[in-house]
C-alpha atoms as a PDB file:
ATOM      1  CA  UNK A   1      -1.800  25.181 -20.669  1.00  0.00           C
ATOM      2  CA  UNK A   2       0.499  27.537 -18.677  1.00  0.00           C
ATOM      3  CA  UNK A   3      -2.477  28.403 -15.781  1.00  0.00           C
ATOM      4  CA  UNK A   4      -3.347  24.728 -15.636  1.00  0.00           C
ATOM      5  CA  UNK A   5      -0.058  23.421 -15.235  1.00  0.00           C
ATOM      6  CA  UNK A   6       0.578  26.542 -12.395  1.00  0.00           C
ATOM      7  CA  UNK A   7      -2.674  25.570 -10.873  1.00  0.00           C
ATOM      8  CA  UNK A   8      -1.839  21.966 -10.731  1.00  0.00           C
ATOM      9  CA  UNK A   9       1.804  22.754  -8.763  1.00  0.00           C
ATOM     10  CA  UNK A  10      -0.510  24.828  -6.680  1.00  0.00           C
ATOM     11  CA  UNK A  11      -2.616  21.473  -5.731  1.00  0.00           C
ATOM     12  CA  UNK A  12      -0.542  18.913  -5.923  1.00  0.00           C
ATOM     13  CA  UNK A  13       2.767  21.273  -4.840  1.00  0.00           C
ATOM     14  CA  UNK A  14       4.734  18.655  -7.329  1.00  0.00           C
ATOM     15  CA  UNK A  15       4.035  18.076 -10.819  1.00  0.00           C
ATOM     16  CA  UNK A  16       5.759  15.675 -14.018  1.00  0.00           C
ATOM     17  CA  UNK A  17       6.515  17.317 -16.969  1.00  0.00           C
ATOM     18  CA  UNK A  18       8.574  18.088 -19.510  1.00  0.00           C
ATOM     19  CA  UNK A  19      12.028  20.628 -19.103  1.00  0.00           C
ATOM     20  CA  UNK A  20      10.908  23.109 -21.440  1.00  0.00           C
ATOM     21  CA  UNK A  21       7.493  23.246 -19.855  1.00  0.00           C
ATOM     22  CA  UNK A  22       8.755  23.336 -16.175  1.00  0.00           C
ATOM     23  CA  UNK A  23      11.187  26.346 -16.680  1.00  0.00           C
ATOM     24  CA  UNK A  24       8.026  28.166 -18.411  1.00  0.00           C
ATOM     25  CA  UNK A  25       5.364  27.430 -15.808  1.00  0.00           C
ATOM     26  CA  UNK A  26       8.190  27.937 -13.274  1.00  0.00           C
ATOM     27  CA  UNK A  27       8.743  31.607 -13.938  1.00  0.00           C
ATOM     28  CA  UNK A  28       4.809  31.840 -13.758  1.00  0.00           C
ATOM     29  CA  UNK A  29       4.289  29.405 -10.859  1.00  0.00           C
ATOM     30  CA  UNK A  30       7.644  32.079  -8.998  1.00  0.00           C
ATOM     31  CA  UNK A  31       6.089  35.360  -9.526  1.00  0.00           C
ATOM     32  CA  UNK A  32       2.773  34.172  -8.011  1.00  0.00           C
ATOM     33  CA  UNK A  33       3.906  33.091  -5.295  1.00  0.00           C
ATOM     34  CA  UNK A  34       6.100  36.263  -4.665  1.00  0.00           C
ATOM     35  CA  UNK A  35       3.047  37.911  -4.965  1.00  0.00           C
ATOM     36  CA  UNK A  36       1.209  35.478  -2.728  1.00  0.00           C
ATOM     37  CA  UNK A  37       3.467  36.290   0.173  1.00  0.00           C
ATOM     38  CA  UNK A  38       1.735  39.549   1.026  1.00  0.00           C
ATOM     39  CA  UNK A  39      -2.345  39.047   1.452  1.00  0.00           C
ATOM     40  CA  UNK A  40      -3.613  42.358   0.086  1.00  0.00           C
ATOM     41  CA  UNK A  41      -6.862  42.995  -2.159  1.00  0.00           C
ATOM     42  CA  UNK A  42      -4.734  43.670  -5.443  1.00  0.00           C
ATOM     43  CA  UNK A  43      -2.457  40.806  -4.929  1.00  0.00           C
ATOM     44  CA  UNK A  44      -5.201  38.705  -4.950  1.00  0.00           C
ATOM     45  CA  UNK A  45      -6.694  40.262  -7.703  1.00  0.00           C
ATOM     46  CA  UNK A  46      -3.361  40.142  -9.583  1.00  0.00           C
ATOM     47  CA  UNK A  47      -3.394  36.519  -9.003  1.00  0.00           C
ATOM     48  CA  UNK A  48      -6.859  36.108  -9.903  1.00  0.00           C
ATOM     49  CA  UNK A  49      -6.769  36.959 -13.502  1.00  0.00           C
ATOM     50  CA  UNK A  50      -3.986  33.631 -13.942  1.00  0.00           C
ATOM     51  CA  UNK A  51      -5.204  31.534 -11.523  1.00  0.00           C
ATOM     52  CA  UNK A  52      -9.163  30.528 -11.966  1.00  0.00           C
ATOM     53  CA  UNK A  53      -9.949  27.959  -9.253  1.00  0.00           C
ATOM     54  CA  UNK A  54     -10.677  30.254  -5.579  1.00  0.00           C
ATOM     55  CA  UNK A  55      -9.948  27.209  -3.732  1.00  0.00           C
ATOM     56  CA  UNK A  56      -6.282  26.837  -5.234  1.00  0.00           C
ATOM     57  CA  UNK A  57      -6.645  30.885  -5.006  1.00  0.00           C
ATOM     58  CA  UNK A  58      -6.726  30.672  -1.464  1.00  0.00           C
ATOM     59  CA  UNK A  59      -4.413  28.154  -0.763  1.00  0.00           C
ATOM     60  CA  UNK A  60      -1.651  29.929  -2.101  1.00  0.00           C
ATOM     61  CA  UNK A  61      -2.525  33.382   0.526  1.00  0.00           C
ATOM     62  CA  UNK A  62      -3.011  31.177   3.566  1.00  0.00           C
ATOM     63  CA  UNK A  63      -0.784  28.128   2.969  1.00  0.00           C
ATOM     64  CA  UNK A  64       2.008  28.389   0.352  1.00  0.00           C
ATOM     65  CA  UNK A  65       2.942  32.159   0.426  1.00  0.00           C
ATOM     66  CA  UNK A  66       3.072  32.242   4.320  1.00  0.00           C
ATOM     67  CA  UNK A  67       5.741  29.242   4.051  1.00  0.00           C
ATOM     68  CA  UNK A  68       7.570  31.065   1.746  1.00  0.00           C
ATOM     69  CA  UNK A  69       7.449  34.135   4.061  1.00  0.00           C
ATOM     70  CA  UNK A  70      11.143  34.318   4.549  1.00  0.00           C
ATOM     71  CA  UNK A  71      13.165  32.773   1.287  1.00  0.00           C
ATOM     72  CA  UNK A  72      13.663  35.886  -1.044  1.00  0.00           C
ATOM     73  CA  UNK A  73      13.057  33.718  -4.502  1.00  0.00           C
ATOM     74  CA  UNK A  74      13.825  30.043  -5.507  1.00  0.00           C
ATOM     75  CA  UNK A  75      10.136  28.552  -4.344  1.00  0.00           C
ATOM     76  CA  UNK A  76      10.350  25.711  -7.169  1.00  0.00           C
ATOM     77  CA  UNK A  77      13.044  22.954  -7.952  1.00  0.00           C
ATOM     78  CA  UNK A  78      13.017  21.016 -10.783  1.00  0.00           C
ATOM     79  CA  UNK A  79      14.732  17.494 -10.622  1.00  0.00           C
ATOM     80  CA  UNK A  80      16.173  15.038 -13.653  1.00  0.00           C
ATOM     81  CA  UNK A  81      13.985  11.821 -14.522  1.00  0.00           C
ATOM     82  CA  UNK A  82      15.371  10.696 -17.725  1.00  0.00           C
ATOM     83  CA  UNK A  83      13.825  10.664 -21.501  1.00  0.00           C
ATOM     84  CA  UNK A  84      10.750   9.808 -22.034  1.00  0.00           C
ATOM     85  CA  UNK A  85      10.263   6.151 -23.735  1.00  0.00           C
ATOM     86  CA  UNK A  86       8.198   7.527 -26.775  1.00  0.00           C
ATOM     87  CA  UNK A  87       9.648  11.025 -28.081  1.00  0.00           C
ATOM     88  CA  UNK A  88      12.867  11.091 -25.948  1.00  0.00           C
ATOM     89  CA  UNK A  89      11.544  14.294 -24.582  1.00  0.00           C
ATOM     90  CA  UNK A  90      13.464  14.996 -21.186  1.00  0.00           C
ATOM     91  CA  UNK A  91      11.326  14.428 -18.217  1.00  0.00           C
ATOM     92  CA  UNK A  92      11.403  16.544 -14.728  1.00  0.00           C
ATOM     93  CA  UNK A  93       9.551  17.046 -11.803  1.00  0.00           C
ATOM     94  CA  UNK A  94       9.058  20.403 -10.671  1.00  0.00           C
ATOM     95  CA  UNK A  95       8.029  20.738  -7.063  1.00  0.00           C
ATOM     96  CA  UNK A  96       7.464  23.571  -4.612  1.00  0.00           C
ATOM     97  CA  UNK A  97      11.136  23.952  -2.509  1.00  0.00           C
ATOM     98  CA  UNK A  98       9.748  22.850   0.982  1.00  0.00           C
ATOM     99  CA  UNK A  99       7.368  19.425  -0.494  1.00  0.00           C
ATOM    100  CA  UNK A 100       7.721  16.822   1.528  1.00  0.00           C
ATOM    101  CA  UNK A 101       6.696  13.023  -0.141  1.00  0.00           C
ATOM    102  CA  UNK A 102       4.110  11.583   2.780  1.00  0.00           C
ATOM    103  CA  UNK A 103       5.549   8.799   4.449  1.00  0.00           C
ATOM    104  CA  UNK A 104       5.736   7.717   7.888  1.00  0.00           C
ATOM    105  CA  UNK A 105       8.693   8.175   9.920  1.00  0.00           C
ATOM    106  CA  UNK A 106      10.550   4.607  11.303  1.00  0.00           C
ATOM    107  CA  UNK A 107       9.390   5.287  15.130  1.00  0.00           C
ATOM    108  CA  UNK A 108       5.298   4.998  13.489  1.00  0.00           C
ATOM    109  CA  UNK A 109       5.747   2.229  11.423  1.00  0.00           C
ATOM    110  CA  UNK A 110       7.809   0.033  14.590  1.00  0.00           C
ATOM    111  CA  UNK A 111       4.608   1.924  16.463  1.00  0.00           C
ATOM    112  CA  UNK A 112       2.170   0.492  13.953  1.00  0.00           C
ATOM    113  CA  UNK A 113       3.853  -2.989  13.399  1.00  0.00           C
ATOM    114  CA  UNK A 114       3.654  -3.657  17.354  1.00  0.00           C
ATOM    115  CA  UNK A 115      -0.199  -2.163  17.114  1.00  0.00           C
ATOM    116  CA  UNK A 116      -1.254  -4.602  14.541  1.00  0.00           C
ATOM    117  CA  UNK A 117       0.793  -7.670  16.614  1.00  0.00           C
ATOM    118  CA  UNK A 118      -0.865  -7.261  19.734  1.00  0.00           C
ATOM    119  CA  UNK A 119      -4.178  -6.922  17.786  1.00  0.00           C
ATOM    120  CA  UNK A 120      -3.499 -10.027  16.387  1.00  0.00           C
ATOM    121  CA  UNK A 121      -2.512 -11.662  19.868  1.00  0.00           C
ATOM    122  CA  UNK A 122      -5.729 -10.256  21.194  1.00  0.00           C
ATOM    123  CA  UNK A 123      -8.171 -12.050  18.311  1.00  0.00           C
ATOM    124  CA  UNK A 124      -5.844 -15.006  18.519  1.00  0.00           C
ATOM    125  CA  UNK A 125      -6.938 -15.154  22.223  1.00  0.00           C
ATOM    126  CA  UNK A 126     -10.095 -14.312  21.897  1.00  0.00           C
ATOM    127  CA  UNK A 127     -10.213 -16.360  19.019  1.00  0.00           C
ATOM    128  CA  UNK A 128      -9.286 -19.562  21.786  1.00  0.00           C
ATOM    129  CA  UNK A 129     -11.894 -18.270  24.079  1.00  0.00           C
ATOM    130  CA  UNK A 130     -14.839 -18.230  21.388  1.00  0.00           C
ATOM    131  CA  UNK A 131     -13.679 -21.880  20.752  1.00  0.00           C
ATOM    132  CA  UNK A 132     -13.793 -23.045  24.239  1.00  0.00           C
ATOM    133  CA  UNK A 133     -17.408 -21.669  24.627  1.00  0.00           C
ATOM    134  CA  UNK A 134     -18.143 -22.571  21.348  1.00  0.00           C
ATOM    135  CA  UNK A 135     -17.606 -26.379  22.284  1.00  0.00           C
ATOM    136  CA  UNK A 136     -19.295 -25.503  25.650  1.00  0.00           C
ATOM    137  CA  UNK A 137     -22.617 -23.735  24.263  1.00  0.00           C
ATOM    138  CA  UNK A 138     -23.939 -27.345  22.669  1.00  0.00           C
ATOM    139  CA  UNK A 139     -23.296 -29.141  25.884  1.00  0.00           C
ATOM    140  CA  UNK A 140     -25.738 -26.780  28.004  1.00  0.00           C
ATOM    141  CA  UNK A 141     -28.057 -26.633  24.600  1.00  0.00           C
ATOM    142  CA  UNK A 142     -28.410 -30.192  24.756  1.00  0.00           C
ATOM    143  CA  UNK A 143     -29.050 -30.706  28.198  1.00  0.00           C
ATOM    144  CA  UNK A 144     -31.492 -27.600  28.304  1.00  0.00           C
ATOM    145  CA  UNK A 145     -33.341 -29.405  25.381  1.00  0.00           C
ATOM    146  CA  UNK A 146     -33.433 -32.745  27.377  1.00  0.00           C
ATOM    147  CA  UNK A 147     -35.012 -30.850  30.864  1.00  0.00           C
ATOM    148  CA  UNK A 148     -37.085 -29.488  28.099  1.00  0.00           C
ATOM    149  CA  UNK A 149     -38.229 -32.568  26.633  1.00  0.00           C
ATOM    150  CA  UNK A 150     -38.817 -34.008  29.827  1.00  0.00           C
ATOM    151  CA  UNK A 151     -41.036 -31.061  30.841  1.00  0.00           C
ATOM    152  CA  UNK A 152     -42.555 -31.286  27.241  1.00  0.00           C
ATOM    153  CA  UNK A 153     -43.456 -35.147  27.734  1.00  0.00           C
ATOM    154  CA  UNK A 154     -44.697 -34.309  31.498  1.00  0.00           C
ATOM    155  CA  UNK A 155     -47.289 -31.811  30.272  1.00  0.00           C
ATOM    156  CA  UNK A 156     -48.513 -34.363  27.644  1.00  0.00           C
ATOM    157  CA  UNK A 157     -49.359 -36.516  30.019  1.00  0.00           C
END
């Protein structure tokens, strides 16, 4: 349960969990990453043998250890939820020190908001525009199926 739970902070880099399980797979999840700092053959192999999944493997030599490159310890936190609503068990979340949640910043969303309003002017006015040839396209279909007609009747006869 340990390596899954150290491979999942690995993924996710922010896991839920209980606070007797976080401080365990914390002191794991710490010395890994210590020895994920320095990309060397036994490092990796050290690793290796706790972690099974090459792709988290990797991710932790060329993403998380190099961000860690100049703290000396202290890669996790572990925050308060509360109790859990069926056992009371305490409830944390344990996350790597620099996570950051994914969210845009205010200047994108204004940028985005003003995107999506001028879209919407746009279709509106090309919306108006479809209309007006809309109502003009049976006009011309008419009267090209009268000239036709009268061609049609002069050939008959």
């Amino acid at each position: 349960m340990s390596r899954n739970m150290v491979t999942s902070l690995f993924r996710f880099e922010r896991i839920t969990t209980t606070k007797s399980k976080a401080l365990e797979v914390r002191k794991a999840a710490e010395k890994l990453i210590t020895r994920g700092k320095v990309d060397s053959v036994h490092n990796r192999r050290q690793v290796a043998r706790f972690i099974q999944d090459e792709r988290i493997l990797n991710k932790l030599f060329t993403e998380i250890g190099p961000r860690m490159k100049d703290r000396n310890g202290g890669y996790t936190r572990v925050l308060k939820l509360g109790y859990r609503q069926g056992d009371a068990a305490d409830m944390v979340i344990l996350e790597l020190v620099d996570y950051k949640l994914e969210s845009e910043p205010e200047d994108k969303k204004s940028e985005a908001k003003s995107k999506k309003s001028d879209g919407k002017a746009k279709k509106a006015a090309s919306g108006e525009e479809a209309a007006k040839a809309k109502k003009a396209l049976p006009k011309k279909a008419s009267a090209k199926k009268a000239e036709e007609g009268v061609d049609a009747s002069a050939d008959k006869e």
